[in-house]
PDB file of N, CA and C in Angstrom:
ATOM      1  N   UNK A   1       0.844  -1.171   0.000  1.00  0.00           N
ATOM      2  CA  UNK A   1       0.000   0.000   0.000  1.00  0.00           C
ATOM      3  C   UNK A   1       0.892   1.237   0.000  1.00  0.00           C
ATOM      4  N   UNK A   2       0.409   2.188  -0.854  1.00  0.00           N
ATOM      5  CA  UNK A   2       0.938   3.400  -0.757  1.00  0.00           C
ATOM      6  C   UNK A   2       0.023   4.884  -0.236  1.00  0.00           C
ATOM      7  N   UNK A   3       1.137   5.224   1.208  1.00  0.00           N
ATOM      8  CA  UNK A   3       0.498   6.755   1.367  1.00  0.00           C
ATOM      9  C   UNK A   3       1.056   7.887   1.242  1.00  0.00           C
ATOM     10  N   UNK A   4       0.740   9.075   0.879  1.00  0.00           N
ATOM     11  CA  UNK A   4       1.434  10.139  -0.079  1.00  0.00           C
ATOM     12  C   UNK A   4       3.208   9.629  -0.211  1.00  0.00           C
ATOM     13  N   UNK A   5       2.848   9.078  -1.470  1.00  0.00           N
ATOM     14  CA  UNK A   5       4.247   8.192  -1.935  1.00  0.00           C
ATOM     15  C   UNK A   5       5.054   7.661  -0.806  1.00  0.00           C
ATOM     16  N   UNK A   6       4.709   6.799   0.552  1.00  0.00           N
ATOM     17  CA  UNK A   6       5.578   6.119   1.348  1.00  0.00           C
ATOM     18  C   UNK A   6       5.253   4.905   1.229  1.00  0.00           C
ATOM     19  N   UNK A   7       5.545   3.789   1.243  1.00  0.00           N
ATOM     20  CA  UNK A   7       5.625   2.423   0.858  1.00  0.00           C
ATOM     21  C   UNK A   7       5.630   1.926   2.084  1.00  0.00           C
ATOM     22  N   UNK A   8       4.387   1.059   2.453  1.00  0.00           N
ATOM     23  CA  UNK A   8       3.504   0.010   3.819  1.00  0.00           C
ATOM     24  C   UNK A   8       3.653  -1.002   3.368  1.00  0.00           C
ATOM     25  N   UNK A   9       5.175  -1.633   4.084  1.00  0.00           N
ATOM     26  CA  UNK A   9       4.855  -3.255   4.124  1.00  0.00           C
ATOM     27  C   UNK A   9       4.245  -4.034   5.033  1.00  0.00           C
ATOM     28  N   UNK A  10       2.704  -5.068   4.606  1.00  0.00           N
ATOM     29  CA  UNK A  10       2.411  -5.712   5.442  1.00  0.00           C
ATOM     30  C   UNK A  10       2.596  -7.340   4.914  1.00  0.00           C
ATOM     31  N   UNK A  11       3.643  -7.733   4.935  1.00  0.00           N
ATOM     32  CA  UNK A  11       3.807  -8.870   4.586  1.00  0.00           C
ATOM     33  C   UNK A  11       3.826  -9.636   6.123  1.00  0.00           C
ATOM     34  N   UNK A  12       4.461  -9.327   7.041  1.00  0.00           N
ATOM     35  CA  UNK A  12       4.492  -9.971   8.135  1.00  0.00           C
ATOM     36  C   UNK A  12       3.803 -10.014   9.335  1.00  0.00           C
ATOM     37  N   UNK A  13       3.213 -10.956   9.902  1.00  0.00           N
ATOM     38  CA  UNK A  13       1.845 -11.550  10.684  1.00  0.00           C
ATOM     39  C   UNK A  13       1.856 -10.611  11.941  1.00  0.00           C
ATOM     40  N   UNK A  14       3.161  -9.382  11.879  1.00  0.00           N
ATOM     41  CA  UNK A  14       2.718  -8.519  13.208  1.00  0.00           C
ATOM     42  C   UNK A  14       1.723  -7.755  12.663  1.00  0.00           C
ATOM     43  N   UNK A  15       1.059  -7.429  13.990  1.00  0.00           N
ATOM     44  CA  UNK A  15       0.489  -6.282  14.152  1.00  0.00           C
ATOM     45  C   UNK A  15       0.932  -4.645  13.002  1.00  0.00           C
ATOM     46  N   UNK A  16       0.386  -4.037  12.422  1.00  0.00           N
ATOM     47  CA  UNK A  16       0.975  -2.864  11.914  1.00  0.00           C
ATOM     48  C   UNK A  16       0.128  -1.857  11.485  1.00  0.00           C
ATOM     49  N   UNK A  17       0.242  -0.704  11.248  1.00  0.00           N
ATOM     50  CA  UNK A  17       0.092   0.748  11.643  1.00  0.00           C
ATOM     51  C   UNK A  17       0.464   1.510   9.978  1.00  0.00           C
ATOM     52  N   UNK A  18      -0.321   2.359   9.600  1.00  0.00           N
ATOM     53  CA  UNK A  18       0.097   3.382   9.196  1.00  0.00           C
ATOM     54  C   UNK A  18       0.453   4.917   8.979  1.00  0.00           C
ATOM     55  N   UNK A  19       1.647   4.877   9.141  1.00  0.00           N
ATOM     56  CA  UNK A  19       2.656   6.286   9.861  1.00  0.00           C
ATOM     57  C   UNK A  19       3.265   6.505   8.299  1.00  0.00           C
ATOM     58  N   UNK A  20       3.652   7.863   8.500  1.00  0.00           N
ATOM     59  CA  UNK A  20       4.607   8.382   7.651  1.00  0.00           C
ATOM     60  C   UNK A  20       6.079   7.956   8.402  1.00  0.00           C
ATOM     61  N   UNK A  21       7.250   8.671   7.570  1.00  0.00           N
ATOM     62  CA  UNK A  21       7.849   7.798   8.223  1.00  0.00           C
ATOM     63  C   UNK A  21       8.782   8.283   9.339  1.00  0.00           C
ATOM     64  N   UNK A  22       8.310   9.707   9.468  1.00  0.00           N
ATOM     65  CA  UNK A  22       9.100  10.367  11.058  1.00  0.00           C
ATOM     66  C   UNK A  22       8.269   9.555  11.782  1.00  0.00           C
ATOM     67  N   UNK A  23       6.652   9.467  11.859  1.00  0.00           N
ATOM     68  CA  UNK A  23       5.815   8.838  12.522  1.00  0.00           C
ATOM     69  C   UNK A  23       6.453   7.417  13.011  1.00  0.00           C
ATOM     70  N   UNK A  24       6.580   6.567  11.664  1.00  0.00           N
ATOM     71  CA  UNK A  24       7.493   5.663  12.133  1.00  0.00           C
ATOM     72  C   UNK A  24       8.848   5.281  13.291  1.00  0.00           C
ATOM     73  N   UNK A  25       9.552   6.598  12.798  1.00  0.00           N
ATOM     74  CA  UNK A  25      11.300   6.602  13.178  1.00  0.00           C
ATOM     75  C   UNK A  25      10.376   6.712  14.783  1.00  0.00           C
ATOM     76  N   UNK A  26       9.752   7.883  15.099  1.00  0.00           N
ATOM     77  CA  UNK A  26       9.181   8.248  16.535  1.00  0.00           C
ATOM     78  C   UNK A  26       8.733   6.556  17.488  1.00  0.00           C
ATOM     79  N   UNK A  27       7.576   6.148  16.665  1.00  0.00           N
ATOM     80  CA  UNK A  27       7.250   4.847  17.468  1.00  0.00           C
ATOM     81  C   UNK A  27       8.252   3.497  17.378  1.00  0.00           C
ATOM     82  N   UNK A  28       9.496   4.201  16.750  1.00  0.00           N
ATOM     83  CA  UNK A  28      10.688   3.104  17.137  1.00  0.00           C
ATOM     84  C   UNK A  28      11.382   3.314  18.213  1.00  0.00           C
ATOM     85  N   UNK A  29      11.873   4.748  18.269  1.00  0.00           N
ATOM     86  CA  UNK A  29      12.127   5.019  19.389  1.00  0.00           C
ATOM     87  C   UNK A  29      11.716   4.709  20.990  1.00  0.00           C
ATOM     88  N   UNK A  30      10.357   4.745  20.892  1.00  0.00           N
ATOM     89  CA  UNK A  30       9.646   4.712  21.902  1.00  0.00           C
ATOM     90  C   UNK A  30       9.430   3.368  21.804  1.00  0.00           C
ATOM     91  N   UNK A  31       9.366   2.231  21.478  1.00  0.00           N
ATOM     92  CA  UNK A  31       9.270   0.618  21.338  1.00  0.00           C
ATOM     93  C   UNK A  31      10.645   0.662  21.746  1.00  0.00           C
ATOM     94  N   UNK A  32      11.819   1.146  21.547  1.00  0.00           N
ATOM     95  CA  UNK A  32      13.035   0.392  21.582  1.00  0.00           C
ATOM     96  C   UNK A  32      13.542   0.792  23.111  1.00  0.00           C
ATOM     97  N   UNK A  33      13.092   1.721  23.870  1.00  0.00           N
ATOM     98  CA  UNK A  33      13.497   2.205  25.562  1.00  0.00           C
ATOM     99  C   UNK A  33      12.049   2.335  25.981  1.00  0.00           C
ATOM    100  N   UNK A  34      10.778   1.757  25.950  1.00  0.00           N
ATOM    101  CA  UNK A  34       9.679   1.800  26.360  1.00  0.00           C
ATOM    102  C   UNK A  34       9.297   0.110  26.916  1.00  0.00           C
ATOM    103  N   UNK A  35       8.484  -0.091  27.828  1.00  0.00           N
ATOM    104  CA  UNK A  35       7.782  -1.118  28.523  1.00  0.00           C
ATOM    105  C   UNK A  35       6.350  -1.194  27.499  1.00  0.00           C
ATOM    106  N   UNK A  36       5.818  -2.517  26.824  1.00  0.00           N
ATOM    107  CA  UNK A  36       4.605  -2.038  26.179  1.00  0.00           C
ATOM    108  C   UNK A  36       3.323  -2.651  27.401  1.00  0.00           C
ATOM    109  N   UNK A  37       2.345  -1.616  27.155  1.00  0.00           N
ATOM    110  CA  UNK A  37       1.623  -2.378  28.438  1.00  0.00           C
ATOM    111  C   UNK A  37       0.897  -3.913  28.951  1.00  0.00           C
ATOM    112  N   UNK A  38       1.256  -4.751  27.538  1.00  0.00           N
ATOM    113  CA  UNK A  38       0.943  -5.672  27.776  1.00  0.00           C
ATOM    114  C   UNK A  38       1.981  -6.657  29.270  1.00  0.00           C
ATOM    115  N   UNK A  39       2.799  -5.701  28.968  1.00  0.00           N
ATOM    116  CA  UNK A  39       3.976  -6.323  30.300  1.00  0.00           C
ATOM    117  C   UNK A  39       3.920  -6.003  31.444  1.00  0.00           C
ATOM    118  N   UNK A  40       3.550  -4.616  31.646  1.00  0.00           N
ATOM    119  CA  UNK A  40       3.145  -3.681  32.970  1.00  0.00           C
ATOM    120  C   UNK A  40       2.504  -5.135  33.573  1.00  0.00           C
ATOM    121  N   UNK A  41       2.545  -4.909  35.364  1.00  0.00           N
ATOM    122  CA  UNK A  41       2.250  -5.700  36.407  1.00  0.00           C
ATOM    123  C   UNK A  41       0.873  -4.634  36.974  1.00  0.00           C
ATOM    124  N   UNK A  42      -0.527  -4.743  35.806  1.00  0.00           N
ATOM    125  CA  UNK A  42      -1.177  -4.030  36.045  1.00  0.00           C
ATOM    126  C   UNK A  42      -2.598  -4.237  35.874  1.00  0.00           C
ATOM    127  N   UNK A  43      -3.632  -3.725  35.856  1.00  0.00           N
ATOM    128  CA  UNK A  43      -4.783  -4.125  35.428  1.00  0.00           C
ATOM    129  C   UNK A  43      -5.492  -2.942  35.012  1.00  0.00           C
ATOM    130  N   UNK A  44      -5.919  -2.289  33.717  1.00  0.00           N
ATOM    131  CA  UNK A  44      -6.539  -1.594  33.498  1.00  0.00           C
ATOM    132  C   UNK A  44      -8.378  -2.286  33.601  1.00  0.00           C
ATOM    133  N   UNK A  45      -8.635  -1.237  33.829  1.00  0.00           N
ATOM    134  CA  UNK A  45     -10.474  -1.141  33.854  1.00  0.00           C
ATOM    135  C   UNK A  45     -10.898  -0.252  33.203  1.00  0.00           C
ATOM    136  N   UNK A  46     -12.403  -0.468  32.559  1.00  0.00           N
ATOM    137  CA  UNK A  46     -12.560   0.312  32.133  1.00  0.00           C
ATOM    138  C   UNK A  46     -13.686   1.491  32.571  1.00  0.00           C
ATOM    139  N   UNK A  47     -14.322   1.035  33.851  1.00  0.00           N
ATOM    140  CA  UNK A  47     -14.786   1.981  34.993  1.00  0.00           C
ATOM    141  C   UNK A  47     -16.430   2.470  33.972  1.00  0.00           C
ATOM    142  N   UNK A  48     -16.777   4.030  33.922  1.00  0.00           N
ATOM    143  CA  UNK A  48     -17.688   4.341  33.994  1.00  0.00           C
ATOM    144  C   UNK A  48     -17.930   4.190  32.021  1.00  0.00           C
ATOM    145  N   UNK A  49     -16.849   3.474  31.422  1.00  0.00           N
ATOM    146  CA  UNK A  49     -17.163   3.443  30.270  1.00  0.00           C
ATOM    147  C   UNK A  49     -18.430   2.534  29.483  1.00  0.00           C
ATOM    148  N   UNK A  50     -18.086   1.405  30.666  1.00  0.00           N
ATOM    149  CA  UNK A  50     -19.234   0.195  30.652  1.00  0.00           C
ATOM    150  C   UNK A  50     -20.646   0.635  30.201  1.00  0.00           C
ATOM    151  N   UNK A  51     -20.512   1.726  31.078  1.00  0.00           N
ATOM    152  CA  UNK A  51     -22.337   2.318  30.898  1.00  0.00           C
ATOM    153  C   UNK A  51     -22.834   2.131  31.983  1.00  0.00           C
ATOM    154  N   UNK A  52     -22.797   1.188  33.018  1.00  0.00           N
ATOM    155  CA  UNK A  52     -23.255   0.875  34.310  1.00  0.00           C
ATOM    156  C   UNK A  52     -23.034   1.883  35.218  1.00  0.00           C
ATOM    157  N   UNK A  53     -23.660   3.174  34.910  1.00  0.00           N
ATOM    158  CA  UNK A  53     -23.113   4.208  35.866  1.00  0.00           C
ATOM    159  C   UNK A  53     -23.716   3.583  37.606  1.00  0.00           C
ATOM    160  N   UNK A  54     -24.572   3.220  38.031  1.00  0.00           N
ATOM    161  CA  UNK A  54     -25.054   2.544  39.245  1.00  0.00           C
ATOM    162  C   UNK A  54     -23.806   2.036  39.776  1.00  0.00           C
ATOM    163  N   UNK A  55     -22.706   1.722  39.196  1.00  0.00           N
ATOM    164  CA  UNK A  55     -21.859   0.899  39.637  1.00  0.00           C
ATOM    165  C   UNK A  55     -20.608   1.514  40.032  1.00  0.00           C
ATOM    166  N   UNK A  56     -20.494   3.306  39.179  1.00  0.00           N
ATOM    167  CA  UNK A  56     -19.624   3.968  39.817  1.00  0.00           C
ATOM    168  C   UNK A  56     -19.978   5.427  39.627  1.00  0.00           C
ATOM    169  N   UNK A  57     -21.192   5.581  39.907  1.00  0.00           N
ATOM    170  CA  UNK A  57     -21.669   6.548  40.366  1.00  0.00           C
ATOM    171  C   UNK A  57     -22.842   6.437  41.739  1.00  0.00           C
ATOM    172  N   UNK A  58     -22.264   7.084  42.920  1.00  0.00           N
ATOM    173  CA  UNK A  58     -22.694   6.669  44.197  1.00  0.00           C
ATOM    174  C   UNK A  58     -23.693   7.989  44.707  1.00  0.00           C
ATOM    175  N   UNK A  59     -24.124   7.872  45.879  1.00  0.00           N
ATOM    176  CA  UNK A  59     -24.834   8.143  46.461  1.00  0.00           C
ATOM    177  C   UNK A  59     -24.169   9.075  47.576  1.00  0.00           C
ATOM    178  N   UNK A  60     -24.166  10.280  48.227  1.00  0.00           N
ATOM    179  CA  UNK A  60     -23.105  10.405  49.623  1.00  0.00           C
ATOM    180  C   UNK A  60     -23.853   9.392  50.506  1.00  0.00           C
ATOM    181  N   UNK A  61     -25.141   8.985  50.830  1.00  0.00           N
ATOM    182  CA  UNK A  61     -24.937   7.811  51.553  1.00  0.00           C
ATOM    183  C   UNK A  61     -24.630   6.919  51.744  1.00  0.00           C
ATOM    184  N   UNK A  62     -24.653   6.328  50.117  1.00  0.00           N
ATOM    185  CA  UNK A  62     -23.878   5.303  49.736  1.00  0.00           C
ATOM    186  C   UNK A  62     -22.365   5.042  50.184  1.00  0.00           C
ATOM    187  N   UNK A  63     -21.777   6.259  50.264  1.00  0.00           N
ATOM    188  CA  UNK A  63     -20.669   6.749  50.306  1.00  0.00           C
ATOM    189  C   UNK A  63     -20.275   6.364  51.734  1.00  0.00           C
ATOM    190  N   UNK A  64     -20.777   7.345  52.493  1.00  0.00           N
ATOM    191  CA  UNK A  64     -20.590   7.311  53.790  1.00  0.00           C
ATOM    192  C   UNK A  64     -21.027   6.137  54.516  1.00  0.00           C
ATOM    193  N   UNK A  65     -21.812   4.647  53.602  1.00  0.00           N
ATOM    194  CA  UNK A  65     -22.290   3.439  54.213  1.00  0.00           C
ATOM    195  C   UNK A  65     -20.668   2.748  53.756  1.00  0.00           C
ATOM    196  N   UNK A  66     -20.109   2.823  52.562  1.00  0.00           N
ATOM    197  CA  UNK A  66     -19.066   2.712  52.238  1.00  0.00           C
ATOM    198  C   UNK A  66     -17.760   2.949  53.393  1.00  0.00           C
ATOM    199  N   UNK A  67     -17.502   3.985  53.809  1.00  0.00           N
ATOM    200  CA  UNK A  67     -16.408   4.380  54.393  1.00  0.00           C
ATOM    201  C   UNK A  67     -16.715   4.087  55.963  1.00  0.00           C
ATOM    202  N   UNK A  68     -17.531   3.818  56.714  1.00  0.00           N
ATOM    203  CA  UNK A  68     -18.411   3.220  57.820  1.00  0.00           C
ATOM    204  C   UNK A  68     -17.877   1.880  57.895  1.00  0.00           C
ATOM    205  N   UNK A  69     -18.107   1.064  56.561  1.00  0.00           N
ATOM    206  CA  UNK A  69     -17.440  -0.401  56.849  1.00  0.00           C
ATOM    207  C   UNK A  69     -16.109  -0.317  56.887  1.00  0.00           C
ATOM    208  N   UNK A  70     -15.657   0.373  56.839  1.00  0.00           N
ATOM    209  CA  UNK A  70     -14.053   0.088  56.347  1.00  0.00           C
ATOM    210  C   UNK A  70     -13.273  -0.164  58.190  1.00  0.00           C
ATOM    211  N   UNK A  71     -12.065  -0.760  58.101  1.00  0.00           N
ATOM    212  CA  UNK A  71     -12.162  -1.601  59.168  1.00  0.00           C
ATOM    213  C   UNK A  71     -11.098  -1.224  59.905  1.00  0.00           C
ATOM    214  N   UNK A  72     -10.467  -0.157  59.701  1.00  0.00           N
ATOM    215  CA  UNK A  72      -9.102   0.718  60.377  1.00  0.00           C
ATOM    216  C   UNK A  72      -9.320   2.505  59.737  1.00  0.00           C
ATOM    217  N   UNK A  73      -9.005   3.144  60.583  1.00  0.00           N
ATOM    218  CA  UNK A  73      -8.780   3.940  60.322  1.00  0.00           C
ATOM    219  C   UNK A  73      -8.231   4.886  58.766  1.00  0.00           C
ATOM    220  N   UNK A  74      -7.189   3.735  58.557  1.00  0.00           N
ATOM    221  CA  UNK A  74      -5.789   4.359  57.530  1.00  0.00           C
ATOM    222  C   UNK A  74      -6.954   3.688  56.216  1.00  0.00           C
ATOM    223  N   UNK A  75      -7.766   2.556  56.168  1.00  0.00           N
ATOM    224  CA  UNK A  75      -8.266   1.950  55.120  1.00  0.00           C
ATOM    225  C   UNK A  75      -9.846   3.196  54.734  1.00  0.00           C
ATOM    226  N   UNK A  76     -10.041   3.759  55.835  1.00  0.00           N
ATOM    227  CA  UNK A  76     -10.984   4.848  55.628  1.00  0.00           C
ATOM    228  C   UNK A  76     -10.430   6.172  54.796  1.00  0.00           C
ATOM    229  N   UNK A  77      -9.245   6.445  55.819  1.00  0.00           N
ATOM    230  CA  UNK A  77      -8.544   7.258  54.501  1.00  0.00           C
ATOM    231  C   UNK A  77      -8.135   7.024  52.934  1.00  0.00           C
ATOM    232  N   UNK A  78      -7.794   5.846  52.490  1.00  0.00           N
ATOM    233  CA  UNK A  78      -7.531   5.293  51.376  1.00  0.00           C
ATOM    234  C   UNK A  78      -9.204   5.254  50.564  1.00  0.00           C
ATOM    235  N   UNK A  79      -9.832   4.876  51.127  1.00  0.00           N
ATOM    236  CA  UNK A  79     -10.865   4.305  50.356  1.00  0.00           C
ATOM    237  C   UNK A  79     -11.765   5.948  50.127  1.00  0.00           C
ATOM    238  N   UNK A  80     -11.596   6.878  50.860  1.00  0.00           N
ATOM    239  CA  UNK A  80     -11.730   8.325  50.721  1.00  0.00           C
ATOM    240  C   UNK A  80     -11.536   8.553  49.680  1.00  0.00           C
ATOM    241  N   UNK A  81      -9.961   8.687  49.855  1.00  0.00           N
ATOM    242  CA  UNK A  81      -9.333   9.058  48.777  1.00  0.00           C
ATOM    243  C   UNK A  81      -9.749   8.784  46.785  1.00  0.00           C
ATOM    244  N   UNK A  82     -10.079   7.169  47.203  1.00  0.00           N
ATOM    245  CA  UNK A  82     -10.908   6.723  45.764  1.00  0.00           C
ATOM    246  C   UNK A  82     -12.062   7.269  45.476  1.00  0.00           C
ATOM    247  N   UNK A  83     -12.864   7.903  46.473  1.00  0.00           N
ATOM    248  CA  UNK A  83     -14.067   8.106  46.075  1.00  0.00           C
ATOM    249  C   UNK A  83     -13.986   9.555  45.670  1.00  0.00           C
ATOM    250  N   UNK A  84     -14.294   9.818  44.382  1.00  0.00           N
ATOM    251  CA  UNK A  84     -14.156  11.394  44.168  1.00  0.00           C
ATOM    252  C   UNK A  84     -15.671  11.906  43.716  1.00  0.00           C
ATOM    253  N   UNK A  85     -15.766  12.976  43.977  1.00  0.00           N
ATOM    254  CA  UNK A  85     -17.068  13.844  43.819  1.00  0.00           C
ATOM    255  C   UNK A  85     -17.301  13.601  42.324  1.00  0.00           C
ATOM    256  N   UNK A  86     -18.299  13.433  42.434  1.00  0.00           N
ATOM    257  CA  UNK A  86     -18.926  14.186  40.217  1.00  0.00           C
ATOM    258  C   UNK A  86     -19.723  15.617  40.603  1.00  0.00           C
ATOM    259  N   UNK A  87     -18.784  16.308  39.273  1.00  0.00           N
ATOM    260  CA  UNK A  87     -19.495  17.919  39.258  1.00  0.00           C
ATOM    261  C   UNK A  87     -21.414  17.018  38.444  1.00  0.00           C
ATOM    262  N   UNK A  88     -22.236  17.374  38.603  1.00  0.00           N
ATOM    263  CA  UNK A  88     -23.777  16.904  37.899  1.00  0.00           C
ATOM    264  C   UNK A  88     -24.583  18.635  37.807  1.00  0.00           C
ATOM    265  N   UNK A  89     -24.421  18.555  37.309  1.00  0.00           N
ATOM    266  CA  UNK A  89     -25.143  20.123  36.158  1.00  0.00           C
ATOM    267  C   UNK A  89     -26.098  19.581  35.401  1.00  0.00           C
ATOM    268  N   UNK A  90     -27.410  19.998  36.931  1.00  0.00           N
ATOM    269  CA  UNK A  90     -28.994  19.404  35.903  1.00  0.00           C
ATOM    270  C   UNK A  90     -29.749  20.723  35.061  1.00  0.00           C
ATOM    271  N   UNK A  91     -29.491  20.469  33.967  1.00  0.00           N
ATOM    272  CA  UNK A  91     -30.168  21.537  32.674  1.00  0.00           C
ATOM    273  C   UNK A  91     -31.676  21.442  32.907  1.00  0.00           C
ATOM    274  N   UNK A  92     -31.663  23.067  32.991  1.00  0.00           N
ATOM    275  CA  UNK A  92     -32.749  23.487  33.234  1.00  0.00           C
ATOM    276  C   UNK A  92     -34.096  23.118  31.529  1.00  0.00           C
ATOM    277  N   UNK A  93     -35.280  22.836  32.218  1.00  0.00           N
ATOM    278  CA  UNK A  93     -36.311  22.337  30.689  1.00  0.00           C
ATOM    279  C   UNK A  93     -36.183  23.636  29.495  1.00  0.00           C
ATOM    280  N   UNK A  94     -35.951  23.202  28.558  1.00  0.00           N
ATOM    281  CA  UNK A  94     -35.953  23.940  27.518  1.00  0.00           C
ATOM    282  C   UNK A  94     -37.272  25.199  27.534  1.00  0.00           C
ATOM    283  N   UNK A  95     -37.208  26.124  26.822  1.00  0.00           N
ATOM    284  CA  UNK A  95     -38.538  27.234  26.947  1.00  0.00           C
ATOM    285  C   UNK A  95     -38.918  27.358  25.613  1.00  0.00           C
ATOM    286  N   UNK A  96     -40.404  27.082  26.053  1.00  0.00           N
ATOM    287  CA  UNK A  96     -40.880  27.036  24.796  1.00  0.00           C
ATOM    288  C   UNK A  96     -41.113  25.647  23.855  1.00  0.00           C
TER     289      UNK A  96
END
């Protein structure tokens, strides 16, 4: 395949991308002194993307039934800490 006259070889069963070819030289760089995250000792989630807002969007009672169980002190602070406010800006009914 050709893009504005640069030449895309996909002959080989990796994975591949099309970059110009600073684009290229750049994501070599960064592959050749970079960790890719499939290696990271990690777990991404994907949280409120699901759609299940019920599931991470709470209640302050909810909240405060939340931080109530928690079973030391220092685990109340931590689990605080996770819980962050949502700004919710309810739009007023249209006029008219």
């Amino acid at each position: 395949m050709q893009q504005q006259n640069n030449i895309c070889d996909f002959n080989s069963s990796d994975s591949w991308v099309i970059l110009s070819p600073i684009e290229q030289s750049i994501k070599r760089k960064i592959e050749a002194v970079g960790t890719p995250l499939k290696d990271w000792d990690i777990q991404i989630n994907y949280g409120i993307k699901t759609g299940f807002n019920d599931a991470f969007i709470i209640s302050t009672e909810k909240r405060n039934e939340i931080l109530s169980n928690c079973k030391t002190e220092d685990e109340r602070i931590r689990t605080a800490e996770l819980i962050r406010p949502l700004l919710y800006y309810k739009c007023p009914k249209a006029i008219g």
